[in-house]
N, C-alpha and C. Protein backbone atom coordinates (compact mmCIF):
# COMPACT_ATOMS: atom_id res chain seq x y z
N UNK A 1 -45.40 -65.94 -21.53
CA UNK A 1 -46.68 -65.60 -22.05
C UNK A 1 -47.13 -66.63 -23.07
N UNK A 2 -46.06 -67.50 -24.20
CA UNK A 2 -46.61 -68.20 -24.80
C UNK A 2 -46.78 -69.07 -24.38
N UNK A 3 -46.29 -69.60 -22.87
CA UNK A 3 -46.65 -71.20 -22.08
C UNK A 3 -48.27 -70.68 -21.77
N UNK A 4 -48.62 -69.99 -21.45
CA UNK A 4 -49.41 -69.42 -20.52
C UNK A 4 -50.96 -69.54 -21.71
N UNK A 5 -50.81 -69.30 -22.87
CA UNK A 5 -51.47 -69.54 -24.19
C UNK A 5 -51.87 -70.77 -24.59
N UNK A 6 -50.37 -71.43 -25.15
CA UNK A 6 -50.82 -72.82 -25.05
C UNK A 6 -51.63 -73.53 -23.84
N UNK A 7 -50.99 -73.20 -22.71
CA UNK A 7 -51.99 -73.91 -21.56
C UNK A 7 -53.27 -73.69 -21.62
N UNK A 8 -53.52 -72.41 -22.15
CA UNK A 8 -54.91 -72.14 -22.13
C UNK A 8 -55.61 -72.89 -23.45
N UNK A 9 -55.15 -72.65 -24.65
CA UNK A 9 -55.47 -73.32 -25.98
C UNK A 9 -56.03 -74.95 -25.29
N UNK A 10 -54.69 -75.84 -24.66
CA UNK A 10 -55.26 -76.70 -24.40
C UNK A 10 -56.05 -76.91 -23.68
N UNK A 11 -56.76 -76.07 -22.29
CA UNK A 11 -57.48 -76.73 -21.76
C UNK A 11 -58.77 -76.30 -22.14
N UNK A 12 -58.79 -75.63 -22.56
CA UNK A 12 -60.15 -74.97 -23.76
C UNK A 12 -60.69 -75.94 -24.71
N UNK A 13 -59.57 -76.91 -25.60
CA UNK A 13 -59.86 -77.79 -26.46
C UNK A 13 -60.00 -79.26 -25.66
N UNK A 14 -59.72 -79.51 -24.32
CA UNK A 14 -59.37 -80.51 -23.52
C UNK A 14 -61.36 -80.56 -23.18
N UNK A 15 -61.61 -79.13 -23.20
CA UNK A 15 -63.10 -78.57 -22.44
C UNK A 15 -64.04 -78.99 -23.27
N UNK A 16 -63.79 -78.59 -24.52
CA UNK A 16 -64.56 -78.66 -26.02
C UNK A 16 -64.90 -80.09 -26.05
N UNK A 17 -63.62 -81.15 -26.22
CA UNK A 17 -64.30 -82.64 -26.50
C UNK A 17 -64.73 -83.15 -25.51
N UNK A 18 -64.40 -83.04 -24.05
CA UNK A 18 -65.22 -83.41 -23.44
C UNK A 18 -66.48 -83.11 -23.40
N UNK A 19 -67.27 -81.99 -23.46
CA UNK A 19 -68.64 -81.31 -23.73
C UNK A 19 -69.07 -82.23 -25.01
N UNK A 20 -68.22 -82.55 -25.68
CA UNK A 20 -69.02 -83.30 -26.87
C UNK A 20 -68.52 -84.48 -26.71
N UNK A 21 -68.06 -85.00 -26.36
CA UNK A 21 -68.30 -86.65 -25.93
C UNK A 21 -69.15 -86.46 -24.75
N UNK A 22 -69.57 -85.95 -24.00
CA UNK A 22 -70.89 -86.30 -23.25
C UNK A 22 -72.02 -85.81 -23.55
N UNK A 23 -72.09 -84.86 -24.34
CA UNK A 23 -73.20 -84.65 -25.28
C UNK A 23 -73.46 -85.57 -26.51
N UNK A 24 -72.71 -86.75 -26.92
CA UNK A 24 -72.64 -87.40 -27.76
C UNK A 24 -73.34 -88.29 -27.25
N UNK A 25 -73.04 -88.63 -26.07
CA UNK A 25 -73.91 -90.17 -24.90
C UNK A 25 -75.10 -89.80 -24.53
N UNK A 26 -75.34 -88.87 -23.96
CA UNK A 26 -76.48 -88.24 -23.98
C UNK A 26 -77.56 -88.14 -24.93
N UNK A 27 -77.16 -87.81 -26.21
CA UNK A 27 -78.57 -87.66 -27.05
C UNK A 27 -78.26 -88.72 -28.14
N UNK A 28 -77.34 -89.82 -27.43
CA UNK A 28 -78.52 -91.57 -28.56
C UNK A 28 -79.35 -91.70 -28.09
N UNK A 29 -80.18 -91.77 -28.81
CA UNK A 29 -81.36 -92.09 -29.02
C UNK A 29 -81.41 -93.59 -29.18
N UNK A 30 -80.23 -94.36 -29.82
CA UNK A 30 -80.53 -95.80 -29.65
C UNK A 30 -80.09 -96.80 -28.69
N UNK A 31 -81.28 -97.22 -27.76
CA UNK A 31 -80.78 -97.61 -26.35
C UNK A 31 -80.10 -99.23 -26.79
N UNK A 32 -79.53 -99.78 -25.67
CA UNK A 32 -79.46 -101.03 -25.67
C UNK A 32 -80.30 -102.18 -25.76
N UNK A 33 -80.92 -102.81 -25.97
CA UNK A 33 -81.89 -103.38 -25.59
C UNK A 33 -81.96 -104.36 -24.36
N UNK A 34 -82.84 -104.55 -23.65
CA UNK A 34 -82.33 -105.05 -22.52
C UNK A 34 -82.25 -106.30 -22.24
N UNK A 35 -81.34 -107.28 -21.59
CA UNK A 35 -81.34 -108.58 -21.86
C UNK A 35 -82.48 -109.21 -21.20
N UNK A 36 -82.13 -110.28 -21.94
CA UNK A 36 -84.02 -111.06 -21.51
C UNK A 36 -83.32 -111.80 -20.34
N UNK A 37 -84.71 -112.13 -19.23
CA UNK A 37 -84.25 -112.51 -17.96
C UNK A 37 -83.76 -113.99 -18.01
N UNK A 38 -82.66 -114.37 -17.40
CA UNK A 38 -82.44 -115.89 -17.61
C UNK A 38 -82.78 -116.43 -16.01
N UNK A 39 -82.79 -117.49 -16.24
CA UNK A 39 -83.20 -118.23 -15.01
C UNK A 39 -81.78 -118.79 -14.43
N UNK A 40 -81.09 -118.57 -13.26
CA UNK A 40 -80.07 -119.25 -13.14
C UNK A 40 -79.79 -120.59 -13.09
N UNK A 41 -78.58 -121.93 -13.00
CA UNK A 41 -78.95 -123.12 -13.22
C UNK A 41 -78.65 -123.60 -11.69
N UNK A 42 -79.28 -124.61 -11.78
CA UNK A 42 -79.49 -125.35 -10.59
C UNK A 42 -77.92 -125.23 -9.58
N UNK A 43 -77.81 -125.11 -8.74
CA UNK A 43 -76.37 -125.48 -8.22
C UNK A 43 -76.45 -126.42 -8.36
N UNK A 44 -75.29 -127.03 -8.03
CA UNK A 44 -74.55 -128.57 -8.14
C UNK A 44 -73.96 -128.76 -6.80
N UNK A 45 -74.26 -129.76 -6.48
CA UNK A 45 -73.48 -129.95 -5.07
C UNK A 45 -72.19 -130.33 -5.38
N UNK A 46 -71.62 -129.60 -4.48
CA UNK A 46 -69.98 -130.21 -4.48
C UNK A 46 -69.52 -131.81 -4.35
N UNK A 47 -68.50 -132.00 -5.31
CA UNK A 47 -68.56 -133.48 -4.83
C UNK A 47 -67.39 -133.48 -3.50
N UNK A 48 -67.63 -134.38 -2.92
CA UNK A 48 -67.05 -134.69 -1.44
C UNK A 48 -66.44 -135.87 -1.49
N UNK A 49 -65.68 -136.19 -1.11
CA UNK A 49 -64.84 -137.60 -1.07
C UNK A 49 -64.76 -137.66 0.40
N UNK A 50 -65.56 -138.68 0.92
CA UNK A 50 -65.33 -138.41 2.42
C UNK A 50 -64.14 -139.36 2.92
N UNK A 51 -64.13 -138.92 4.22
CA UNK A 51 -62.59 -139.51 4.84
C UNK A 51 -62.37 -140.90 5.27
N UNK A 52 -60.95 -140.83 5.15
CA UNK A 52 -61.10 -142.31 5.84
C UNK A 52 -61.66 -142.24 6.91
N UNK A 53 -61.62 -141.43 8.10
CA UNK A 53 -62.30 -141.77 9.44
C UNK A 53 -63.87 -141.65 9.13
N UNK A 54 -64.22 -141.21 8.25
CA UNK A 54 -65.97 -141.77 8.35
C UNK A 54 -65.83 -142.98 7.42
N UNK A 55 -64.93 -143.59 6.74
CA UNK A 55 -64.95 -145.27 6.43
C UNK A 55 -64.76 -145.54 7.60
N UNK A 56 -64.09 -145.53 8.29
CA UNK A 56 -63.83 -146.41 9.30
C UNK A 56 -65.02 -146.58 10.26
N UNK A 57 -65.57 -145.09 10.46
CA UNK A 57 -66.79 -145.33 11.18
C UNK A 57 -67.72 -146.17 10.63
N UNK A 58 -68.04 -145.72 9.31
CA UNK A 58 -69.18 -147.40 8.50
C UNK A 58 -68.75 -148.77 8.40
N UNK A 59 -67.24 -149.03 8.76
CA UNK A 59 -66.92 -150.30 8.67
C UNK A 59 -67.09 -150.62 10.19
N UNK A 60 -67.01 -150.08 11.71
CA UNK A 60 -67.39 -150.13 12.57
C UNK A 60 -68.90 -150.92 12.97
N UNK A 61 -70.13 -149.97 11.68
CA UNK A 61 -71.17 -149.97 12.12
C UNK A 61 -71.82 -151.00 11.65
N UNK A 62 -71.00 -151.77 10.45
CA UNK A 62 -71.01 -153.11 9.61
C UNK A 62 -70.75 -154.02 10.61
N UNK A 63 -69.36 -153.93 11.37
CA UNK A 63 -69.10 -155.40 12.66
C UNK A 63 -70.07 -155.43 13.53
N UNK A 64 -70.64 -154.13 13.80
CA UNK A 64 -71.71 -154.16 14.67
C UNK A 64 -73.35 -154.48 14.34
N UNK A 65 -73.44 -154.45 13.28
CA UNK A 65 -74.41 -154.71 12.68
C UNK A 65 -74.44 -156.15 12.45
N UNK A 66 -73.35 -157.29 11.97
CA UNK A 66 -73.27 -158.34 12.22
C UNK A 66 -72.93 -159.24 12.66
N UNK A 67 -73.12 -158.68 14.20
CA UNK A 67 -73.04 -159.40 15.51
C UNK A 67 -71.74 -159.67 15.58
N UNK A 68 -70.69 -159.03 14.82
CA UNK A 68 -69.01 -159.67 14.98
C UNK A 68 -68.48 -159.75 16.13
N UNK A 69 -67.60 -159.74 16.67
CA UNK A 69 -66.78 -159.95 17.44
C UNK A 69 -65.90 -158.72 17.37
N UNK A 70 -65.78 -158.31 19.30
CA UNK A 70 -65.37 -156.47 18.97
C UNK A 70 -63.79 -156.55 17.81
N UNK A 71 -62.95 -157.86 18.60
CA UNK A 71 -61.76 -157.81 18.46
C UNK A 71 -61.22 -158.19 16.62
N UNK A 72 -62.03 -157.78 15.68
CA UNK A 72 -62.45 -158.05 14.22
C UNK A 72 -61.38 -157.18 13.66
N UNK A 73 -60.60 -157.66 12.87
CA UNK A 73 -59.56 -157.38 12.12
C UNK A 73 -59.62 -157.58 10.79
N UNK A 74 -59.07 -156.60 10.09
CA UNK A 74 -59.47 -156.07 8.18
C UNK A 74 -57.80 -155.47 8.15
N UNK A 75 -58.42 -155.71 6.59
CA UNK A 75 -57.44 -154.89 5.94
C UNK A 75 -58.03 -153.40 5.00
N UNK A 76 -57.54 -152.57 4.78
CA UNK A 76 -58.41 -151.76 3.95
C UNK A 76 -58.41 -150.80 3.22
N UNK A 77 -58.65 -150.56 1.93
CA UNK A 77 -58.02 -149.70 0.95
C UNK A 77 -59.10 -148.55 0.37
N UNK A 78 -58.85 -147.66 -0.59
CA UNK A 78 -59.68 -146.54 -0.80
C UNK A 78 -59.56 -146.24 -2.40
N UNK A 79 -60.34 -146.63 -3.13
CA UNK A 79 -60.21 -146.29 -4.87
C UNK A 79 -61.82 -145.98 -5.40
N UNK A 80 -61.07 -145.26 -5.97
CA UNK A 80 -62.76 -144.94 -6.74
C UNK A 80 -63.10 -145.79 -8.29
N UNK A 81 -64.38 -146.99 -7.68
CA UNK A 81 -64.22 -147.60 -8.34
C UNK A 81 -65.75 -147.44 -9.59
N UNK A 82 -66.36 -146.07 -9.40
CA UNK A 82 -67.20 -145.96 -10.38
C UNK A 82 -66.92 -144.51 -11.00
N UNK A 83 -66.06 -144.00 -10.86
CA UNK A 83 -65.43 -142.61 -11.96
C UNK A 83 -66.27 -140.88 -11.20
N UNK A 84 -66.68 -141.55 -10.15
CA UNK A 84 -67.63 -140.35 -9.63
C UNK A 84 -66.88 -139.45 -8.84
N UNK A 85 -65.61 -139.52 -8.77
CA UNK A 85 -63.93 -138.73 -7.78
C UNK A 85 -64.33 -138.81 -6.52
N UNK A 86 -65.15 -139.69 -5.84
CA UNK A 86 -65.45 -140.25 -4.71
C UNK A 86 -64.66 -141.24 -4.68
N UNK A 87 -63.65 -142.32 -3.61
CA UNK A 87 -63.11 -143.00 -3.40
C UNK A 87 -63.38 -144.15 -2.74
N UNK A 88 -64.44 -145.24 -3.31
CA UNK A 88 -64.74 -146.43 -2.12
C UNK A 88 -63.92 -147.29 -1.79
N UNK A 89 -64.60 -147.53 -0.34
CA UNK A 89 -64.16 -148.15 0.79
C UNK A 89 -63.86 -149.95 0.49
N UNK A 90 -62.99 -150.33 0.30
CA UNK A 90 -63.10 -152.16 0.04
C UNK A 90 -62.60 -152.34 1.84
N UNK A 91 -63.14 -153.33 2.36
CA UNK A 91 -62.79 -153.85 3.68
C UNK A 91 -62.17 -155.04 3.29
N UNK A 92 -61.01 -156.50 3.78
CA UNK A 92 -61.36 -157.33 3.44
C UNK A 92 -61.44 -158.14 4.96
N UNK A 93 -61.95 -158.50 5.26
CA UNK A 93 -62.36 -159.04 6.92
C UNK A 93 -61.03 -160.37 6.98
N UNK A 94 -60.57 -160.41 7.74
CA UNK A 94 -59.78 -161.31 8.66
C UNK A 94 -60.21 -162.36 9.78
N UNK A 95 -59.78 -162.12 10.70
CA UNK A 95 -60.06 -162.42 11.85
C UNK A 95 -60.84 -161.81 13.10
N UNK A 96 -61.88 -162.24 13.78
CA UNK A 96 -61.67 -163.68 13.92
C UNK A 96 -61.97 -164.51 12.99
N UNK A 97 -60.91 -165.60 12.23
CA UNK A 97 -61.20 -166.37 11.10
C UNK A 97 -62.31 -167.26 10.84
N UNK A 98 -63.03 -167.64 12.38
CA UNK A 98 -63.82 -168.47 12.00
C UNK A 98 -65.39 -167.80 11.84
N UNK A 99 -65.14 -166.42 12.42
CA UNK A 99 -66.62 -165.40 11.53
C UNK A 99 -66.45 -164.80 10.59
N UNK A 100 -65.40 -164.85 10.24
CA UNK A 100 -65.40 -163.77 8.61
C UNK A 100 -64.91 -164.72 7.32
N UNK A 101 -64.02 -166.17 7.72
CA UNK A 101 -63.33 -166.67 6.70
C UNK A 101 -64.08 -168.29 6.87
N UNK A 102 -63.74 -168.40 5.53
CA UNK A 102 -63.96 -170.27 5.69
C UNK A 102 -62.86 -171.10 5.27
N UNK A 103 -62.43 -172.47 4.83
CA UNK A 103 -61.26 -172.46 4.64
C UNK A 103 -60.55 -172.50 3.33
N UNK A 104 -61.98 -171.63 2.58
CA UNK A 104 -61.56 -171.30 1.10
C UNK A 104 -61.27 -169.63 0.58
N UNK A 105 -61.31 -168.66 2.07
CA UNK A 105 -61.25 -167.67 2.25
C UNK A 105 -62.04 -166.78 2.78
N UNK A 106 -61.87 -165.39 2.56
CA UNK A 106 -62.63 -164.15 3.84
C UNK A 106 -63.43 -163.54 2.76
N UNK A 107 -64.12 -162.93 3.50
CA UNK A 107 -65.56 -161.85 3.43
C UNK A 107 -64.78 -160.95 2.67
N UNK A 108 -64.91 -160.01 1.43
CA UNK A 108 -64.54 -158.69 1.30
C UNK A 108 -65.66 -157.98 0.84
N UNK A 109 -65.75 -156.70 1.53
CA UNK A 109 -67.02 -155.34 1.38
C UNK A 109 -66.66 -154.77 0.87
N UNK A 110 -67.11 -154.22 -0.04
CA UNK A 110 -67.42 -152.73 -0.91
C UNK A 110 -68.46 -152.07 -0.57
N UNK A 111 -67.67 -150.86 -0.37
CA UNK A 111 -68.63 -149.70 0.18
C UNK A 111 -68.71 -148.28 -0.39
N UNK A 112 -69.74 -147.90 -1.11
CA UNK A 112 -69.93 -147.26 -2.04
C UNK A 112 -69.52 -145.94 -1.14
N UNK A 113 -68.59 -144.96 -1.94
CA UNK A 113 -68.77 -143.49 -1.25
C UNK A 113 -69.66 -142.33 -1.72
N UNK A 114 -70.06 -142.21 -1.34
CA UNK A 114 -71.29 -140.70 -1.68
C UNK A 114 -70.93 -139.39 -0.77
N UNK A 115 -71.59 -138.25 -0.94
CA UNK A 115 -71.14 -137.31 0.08
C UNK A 115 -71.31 -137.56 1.04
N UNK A 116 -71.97 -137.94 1.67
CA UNK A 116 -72.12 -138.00 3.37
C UNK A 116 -71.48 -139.01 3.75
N UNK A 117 -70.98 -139.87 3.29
CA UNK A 117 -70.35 -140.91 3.67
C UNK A 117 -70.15 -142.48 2.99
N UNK A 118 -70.29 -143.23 3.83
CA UNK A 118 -70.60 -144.75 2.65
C UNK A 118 -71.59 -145.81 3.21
N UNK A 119 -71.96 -146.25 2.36
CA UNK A 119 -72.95 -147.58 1.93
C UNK A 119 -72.60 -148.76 1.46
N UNK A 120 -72.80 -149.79 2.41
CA UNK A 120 -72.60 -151.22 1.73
C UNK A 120 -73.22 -151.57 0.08
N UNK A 121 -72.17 -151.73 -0.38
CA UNK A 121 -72.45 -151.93 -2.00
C UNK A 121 -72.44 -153.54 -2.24
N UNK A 122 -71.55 -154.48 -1.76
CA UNK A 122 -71.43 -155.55 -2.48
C UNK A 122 -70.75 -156.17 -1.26
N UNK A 123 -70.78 -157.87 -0.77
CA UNK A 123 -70.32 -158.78 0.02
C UNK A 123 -70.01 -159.43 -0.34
N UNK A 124 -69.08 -159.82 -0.35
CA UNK A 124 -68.18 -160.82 -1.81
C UNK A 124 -67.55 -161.97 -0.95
N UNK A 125 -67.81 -163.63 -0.70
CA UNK A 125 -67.09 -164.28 -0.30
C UNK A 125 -67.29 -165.74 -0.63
N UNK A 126 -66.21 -166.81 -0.75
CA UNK A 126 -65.33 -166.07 0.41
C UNK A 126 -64.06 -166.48 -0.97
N UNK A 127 -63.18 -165.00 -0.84
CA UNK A 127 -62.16 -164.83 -1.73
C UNK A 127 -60.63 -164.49 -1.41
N UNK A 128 -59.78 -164.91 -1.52
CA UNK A 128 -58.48 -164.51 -1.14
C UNK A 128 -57.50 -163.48 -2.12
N UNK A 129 -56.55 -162.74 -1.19
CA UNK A 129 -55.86 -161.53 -1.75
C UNK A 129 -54.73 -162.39 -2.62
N UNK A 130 -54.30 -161.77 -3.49
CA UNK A 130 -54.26 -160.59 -3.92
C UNK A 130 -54.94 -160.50 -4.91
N UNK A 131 -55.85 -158.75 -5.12
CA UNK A 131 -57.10 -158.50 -6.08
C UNK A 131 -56.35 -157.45 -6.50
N UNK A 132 -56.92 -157.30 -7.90
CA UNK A 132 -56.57 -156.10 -9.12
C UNK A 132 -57.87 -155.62 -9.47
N UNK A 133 -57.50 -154.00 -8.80
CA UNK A 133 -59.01 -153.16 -9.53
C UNK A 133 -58.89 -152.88 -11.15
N UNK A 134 -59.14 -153.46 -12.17
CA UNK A 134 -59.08 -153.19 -13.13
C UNK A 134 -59.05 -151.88 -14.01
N UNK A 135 -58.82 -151.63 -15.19
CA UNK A 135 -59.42 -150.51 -16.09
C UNK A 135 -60.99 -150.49 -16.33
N UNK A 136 -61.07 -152.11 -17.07
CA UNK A 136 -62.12 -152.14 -17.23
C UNK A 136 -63.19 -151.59 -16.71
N UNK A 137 -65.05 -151.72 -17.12
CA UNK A 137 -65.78 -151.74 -16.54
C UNK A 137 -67.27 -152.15 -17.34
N UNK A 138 -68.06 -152.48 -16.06
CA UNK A 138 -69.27 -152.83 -16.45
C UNK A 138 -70.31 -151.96 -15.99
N UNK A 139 -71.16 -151.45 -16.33
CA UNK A 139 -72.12 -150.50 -15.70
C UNK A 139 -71.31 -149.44 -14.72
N UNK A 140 -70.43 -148.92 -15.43
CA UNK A 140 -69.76 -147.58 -14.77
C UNK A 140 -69.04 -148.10 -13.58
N UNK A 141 -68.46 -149.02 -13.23
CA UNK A 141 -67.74 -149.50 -12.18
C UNK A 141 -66.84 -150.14 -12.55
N UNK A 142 -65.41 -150.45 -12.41
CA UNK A 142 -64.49 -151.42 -12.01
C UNK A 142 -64.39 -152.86 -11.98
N UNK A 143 -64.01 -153.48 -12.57
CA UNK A 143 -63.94 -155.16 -12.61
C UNK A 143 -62.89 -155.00 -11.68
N UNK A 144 -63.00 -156.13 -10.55
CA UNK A 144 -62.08 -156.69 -9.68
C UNK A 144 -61.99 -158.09 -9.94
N UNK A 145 -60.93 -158.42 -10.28
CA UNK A 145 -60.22 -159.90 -10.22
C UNK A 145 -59.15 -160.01 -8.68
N UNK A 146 -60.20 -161.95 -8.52
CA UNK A 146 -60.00 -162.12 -7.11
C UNK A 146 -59.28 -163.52 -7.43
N UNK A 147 -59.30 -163.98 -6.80
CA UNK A 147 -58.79 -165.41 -6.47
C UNK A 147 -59.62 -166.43 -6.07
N UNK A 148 -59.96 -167.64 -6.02
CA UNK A 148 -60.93 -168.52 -6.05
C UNK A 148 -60.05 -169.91 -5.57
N UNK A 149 -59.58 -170.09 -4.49
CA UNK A 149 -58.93 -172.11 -4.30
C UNK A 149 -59.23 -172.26 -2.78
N UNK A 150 -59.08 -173.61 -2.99
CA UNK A 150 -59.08 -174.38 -1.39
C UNK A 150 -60.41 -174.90 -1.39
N UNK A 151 -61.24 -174.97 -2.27
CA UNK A 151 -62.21 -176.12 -2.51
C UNK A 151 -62.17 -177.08 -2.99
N UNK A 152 -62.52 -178.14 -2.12
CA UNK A 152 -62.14 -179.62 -2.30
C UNK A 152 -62.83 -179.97 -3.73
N UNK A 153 -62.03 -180.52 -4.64
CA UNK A 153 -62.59 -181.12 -6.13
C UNK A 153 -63.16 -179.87 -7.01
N UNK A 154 -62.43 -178.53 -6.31
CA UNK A 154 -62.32 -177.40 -7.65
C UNK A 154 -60.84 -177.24 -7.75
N UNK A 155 -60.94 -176.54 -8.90
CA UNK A 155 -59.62 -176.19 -8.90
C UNK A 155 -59.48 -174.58 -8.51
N UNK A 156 -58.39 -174.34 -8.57
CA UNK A 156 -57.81 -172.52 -8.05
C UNK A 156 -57.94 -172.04 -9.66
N UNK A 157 -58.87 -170.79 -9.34
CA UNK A 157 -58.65 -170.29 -10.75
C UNK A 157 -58.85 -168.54 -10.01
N UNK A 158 -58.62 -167.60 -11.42
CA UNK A 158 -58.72 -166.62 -10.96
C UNK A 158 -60.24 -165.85 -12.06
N UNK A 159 -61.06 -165.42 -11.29
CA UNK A 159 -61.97 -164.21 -11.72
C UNK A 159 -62.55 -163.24 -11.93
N UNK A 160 -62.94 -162.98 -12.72
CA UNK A 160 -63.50 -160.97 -12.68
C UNK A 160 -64.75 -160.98 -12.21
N UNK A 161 -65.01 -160.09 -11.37
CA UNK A 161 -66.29 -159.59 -10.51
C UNK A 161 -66.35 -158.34 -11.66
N UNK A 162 -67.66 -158.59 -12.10
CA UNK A 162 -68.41 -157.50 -12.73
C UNK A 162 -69.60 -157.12 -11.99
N UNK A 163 -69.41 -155.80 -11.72
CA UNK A 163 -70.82 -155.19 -11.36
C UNK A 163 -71.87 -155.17 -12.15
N UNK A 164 -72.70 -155.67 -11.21
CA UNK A 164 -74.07 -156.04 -12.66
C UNK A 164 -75.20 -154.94 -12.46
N UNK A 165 -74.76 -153.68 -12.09
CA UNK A 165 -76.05 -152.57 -11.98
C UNK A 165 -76.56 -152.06 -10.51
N UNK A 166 -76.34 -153.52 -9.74
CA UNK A 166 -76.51 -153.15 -8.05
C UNK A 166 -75.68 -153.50 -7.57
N UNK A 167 -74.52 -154.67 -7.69
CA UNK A 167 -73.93 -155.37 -6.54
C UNK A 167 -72.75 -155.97 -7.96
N UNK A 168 -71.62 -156.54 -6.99
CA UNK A 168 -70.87 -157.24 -7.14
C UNK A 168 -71.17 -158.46 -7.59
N UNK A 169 -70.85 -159.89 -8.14
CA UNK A 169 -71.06 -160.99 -7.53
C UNK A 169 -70.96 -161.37 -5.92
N UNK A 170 -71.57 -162.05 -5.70
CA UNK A 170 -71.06 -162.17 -3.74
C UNK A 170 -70.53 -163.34 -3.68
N UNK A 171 -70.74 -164.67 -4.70
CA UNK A 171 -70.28 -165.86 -4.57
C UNK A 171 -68.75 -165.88 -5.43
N UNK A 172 -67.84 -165.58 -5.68
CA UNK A 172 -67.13 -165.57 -6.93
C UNK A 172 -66.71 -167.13 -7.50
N UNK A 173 -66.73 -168.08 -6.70
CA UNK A 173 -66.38 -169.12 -7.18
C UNK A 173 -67.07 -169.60 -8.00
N UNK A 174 -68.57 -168.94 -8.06
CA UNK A 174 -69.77 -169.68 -9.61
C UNK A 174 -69.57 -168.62 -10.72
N UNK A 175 -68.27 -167.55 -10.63
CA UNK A 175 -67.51 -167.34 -12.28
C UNK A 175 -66.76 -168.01 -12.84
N UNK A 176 -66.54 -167.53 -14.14
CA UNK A 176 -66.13 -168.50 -15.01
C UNK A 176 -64.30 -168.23 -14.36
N UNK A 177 -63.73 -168.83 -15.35
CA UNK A 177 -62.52 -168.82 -14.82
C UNK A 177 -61.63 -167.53 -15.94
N UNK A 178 -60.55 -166.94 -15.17
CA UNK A 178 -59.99 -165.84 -16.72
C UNK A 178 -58.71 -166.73 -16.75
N UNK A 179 -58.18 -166.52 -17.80
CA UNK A 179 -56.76 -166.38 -18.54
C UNK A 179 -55.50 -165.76 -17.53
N UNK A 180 -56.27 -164.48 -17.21
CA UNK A 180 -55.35 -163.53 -16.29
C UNK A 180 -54.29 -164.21 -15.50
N UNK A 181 -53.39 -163.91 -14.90
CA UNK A 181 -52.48 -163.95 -13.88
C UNK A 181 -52.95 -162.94 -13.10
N UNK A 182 -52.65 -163.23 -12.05
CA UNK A 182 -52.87 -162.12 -10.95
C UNK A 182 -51.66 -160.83 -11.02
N UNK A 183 -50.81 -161.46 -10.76
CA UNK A 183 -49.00 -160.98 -11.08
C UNK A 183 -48.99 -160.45 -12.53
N UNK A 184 -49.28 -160.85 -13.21
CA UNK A 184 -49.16 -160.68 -14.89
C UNK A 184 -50.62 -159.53 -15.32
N UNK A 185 -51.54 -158.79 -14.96
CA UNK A 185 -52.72 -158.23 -15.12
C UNK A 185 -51.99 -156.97 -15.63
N UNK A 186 -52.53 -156.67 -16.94
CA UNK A 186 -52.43 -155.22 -17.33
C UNK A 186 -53.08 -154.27 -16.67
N UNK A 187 -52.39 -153.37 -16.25
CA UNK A 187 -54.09 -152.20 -16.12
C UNK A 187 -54.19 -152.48 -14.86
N UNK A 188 -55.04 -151.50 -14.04
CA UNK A 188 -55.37 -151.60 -12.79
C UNK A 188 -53.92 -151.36 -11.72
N UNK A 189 -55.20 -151.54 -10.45
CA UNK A 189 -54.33 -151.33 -9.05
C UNK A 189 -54.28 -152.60 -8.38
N UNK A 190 -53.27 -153.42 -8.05
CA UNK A 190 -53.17 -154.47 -7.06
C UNK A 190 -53.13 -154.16 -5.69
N UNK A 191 -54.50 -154.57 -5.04
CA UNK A 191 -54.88 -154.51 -3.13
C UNK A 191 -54.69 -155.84 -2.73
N UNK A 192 -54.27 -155.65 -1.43
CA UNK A 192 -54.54 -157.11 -0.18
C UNK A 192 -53.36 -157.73 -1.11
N UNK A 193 -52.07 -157.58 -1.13
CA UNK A 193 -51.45 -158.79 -1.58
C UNK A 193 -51.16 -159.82 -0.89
């Protein structure tokens, strides 16, 4: 009989605060106020790093575009050389040697990556491997130091390609000359050795 009491005591008082905690919510009177409407922000497109097989397809559409020769041989690497976590395309053209090289060296392309794919950025020749993508940079891009010999009454020196806002240099042999070692370069990634 006294379980039977207490059980009742409690669910009587269990009854009580609930009735008054929802009678408590019920009659505020002071509402929330309601938030002011915001405008959501623009999406952002995802960034995309596209694949090597769509480089390969734009380096395709490059031999074909300048009349190359089907049997056109490269070498070819993937770094992102303006901080955008996109990865561009460097080609450096080979053979056949006597359309892509002269006998002071070969063609190398940079090809900008964006989402959908890539874009010829810069034609750089004619320069020989081995190149170091630097730390550095100039207008949000990468200094590449190339190599520069085999011109009669120059000498072999080595230089930095600075991006000047649109393009690469394309001639590198009318830079100045660096200090650098190729082998000896702080910093950076060494391609095409």
């Amino acid at each position: 009989m006294v379980t039977k009491t207490y059980r009742e005591t409690y669910r009587i008082a269990f009854i009580v605060l609930l009735t008054l905690m929802l009678s408590a919510c019920a009659g505020d009177k002071h509402e929330t106020p309601a938030a002011p409407h915001m405008t959501p922000l623009p999406a952002q497109k995802a960034i995309n790093d596209p694949s090597n097989g769509q480089f390969m397809d734009e380096i395709a559409h490059y031999i074909a575009a300048q009349n190359a020769p089907n049997n056109t041989r490269y070498e070819f690497t993937r770094v992102d050389l303006n901080g955008d976590g996109r990865r561009e395309g460097i080609a450096l053209m080979k053979t056949p040697h006597k359309f892509w090289c002269e006998e002071y060296g070969c063609r190398m392309v940079v090809f900008a990556a964006n989402n959908d794919g890539f874009n010829v950025q810069s034609e750089i020749a004619p320069v020989r491997g081995p190149f170091i993508v630097m730390n550095e940079q100039t207008n949000g891009w990468k200094h590449i130091m190339a190599r520069v010999s085999g011109r009669s009454g120059w000498e072999a020196k080595n230089v930095i390609l600075r991006y000047d806002g649109k393009s690469y240099p394309p001639q590198p042999a009318y830079q100045p000359s660096v200090q650098y070692s190729l082998n000896n370069a702080t910093g950076g990634v060494q391609i095409f050795p």
